[in-house]
Protein backbone atom coordinates (compact mmCIF):
# COMPACT_ATOMS: atom_id res chain seq x y z
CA UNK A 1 3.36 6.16 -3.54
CA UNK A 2 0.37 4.70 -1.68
CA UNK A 3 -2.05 6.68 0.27
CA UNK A 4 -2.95 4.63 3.69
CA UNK A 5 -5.17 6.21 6.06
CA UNK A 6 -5.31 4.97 9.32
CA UNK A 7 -7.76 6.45 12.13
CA UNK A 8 -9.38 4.89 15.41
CA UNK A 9 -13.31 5.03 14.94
CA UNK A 10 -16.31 4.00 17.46
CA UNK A 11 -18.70 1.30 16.74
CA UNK A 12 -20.98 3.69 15.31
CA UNK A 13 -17.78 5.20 12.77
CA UNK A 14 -16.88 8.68 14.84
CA UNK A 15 -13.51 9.65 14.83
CA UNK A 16 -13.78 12.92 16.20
CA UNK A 17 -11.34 13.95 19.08
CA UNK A 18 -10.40 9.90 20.00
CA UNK A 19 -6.95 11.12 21.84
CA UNK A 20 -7.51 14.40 23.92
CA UNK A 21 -10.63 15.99 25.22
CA UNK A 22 -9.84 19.09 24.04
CA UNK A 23 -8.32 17.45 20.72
CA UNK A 24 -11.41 18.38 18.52
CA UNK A 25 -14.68 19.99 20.39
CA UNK A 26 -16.54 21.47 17.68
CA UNK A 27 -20.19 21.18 17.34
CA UNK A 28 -20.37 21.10 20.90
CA UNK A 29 -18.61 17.18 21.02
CA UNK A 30 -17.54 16.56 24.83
CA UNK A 31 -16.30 13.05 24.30
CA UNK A 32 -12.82 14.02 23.44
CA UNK A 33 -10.20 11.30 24.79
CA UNK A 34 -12.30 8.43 24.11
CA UNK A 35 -9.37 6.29 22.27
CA UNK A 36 -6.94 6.63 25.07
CA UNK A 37 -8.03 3.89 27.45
CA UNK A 38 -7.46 0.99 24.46
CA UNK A 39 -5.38 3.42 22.14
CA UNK A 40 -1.98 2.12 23.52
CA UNK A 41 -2.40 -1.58 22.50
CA UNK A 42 0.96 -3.25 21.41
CA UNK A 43 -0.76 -4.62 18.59
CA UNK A 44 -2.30 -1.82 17.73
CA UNK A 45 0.69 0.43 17.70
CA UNK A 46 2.57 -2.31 15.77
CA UNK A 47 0.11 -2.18 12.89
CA UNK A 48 0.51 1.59 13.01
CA UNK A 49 4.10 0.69 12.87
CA UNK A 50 4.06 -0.88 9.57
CA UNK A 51 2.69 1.49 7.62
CA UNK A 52 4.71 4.49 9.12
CA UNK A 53 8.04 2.91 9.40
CA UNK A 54 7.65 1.65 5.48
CA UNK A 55 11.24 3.42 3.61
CA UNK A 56 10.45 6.62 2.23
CA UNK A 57 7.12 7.10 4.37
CA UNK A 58 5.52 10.93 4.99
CA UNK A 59 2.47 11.81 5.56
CA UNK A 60 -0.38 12.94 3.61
CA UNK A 61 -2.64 15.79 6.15
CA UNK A 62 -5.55 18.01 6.36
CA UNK A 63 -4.81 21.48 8.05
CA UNK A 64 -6.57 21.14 10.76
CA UNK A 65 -4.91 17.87 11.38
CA UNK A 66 -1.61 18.95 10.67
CA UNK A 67 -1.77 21.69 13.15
CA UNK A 68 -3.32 19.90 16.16
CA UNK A 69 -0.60 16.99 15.37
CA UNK A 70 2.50 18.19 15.10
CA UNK A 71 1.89 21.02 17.59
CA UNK A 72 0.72 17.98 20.28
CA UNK A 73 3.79 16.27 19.58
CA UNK A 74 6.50 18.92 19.24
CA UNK A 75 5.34 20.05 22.70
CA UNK A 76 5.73 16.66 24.66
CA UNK A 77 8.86 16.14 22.59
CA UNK A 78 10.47 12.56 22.04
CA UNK A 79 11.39 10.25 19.53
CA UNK A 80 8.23 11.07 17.57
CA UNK A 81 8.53 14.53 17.53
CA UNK A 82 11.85 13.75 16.18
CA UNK A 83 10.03 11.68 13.67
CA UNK A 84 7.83 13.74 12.65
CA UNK A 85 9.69 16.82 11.84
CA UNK A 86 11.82 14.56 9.68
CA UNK A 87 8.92 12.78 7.95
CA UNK A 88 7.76 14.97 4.69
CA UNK A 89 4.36 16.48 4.74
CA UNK A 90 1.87 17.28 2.42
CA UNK A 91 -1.29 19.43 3.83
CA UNK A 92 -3.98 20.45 1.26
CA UNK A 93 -5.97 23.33 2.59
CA UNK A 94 -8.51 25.56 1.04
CA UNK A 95 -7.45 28.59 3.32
CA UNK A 96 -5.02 31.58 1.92
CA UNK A 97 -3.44 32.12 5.23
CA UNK A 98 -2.29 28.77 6.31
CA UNK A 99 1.01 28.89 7.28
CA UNK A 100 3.56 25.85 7.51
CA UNK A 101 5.93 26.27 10.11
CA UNK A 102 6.95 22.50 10.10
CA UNK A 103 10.02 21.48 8.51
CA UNK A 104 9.49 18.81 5.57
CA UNK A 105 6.17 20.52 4.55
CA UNK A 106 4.50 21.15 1.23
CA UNK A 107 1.29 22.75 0.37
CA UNK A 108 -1.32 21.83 -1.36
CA UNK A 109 -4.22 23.91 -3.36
CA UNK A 110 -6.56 24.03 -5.40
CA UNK A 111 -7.68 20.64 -7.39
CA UNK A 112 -6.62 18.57 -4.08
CA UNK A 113 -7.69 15.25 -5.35
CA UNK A 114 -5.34 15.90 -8.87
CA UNK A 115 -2.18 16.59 -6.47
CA UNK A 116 -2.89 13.61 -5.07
CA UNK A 117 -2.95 11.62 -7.76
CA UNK A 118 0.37 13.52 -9.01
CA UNK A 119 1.69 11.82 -5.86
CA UNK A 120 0.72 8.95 -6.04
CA UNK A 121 2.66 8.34 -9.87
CA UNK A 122 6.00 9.41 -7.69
CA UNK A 123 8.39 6.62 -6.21
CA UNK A 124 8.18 6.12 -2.77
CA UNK A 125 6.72 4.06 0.23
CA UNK A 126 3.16 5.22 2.14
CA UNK A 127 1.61 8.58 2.58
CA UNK A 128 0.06 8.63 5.71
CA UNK A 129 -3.11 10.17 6.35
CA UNK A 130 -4.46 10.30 10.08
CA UNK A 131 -7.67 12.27 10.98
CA UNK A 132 -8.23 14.87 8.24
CA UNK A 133 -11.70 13.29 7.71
CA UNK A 134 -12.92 15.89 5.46
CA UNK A 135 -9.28 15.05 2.99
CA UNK A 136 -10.04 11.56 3.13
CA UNK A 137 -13.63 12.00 1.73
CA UNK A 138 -13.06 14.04 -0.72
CA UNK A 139 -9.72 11.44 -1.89
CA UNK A 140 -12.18 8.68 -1.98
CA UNK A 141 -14.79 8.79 -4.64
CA UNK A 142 -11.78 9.49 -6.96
CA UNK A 143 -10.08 5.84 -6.23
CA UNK A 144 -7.06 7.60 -4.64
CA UNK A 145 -7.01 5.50 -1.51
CA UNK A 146 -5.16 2.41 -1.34
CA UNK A 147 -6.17 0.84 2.15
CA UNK A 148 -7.38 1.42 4.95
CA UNK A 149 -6.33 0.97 8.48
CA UNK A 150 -9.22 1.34 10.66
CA UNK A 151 -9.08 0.32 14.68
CA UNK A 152 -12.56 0.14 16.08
CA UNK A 153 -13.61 0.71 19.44
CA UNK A 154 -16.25 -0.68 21.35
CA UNK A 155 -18.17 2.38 22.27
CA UNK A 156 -20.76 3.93 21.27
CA UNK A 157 -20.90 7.81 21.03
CA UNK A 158 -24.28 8.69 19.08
CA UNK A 159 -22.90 12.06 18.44
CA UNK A 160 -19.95 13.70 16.68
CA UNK A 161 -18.19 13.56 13.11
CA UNK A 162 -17.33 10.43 11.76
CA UNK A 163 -15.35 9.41 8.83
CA UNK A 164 -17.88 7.98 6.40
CA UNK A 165 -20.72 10.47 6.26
CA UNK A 166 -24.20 10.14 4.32
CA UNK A 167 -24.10 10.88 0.22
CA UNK A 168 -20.00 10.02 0.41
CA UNK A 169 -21.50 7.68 -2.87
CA UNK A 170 -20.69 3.66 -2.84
CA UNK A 171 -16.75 1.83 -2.36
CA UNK A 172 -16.49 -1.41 -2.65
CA UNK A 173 -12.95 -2.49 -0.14
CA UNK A 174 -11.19 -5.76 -0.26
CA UNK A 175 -10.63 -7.55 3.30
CA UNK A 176 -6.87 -7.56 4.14
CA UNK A 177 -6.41 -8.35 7.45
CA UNK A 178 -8.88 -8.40 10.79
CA UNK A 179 -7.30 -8.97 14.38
CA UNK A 180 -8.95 -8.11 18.01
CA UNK A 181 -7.49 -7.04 20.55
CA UNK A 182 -7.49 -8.07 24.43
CA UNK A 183 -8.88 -4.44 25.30
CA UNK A 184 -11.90 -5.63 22.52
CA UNK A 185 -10.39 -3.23 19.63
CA UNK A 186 -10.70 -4.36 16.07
CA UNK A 187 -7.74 -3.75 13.95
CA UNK A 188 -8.81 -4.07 10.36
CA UNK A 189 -6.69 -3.05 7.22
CA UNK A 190 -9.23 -2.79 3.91
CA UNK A 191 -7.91 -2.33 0.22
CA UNK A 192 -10.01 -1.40 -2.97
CA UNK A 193 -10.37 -3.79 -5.36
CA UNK A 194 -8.22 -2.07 -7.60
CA UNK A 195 -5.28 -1.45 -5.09
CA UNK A 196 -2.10 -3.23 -5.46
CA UNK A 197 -1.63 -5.39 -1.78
CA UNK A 198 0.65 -3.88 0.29
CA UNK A 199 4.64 -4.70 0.03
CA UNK A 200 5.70 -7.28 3.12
């Protein structure tokens, strides 16, 4: 399996609360929403698309993530929620009383970053992993990431948690692919060197 994450960031890398304003609003961060406006793109939900609707796809979570998502789209209901409750999900958190009320969900604990890996040695198309900034940090010094997805904003926020933060240590990534938008967004998929390319 390969691990894809895929997250909307600012110009100045925060991906904190991009598609509610009450989405995320710790430390304080009143910015909350500030994806929404470009967020809808066509091009930008077909390169979202193409990772998700690879054969065998699920998705790869932090808690936090996992509860915020699914709850946001089991309420306003649709084909995604349909989606989602079928895709499988993994969710490593450090907390004894998190609770997975999803269907399709596993739990992860303990060495996060060796369940991972686990995984990744299994058949199977992309693991998804949106938000869960703090997961994809600690996947990444380990080599455990095989691209990147990033769709970059032209804003600048100056405050609140971004994805890459100081000390996260040095990764080299391979260009893929880099396409703007008309609404100025910057859709660009990055591999590691040692990353197999992504199947057509």
């Amino acid at each position: 399996m390969r691990i894809v994450v895929v997250n909307h960031l600012t110009l100045d890398g925060v991906m904190q609360s991009p598609g509610r304003a009450d989405e995320d609003t710790r430390g304080g961060f009143a910015h909350g929403g500030w994806a929404i406006e470009r967020g809808s793109d066509e091009t930008i939900t077909r390169a979202v698309g193409d990772r998700m609707g690879q054969p065998e796809c699920g998705m790869l979570l932090g808690r936090r993530s996992y509860e915020d998502m699914l709850a946001t789209w089991n309420e306003r209901g649709g084909r995604f929620r349909e989606g989602l409750n079928a895709t499988h999900k993994y969710v490593a958190s450090s907390s004894p009383e998190t609770e997975l009320p999803w269907p399709h969900s596993t739990l992860l604990r303990g060495d996060v970053s060796a369940a991972v890996a686990e995984l990744k040695e299994q058949p199977g198309g992309n693991l998804v992993v949106m938000g869960s900034g703090e997961l994809v940090r600690s996947l990444l010094p380990h080599g455990l990431i095989d691209e990147f997805l990033l769709m970059v904003h032209p804003l600048l926020l100056g405050s609140g948690q971004r994805l890459f933060e100081h000390g996260d240590g040095v990764a080299e990534l391979r260009l893929l692919s880099s396409t703007a938008t008309e609404s100025g967004v910057v859709i660009s998929a990055y591999a590691s060197p040692a990353s197999p390319s992504p199947r057509p």
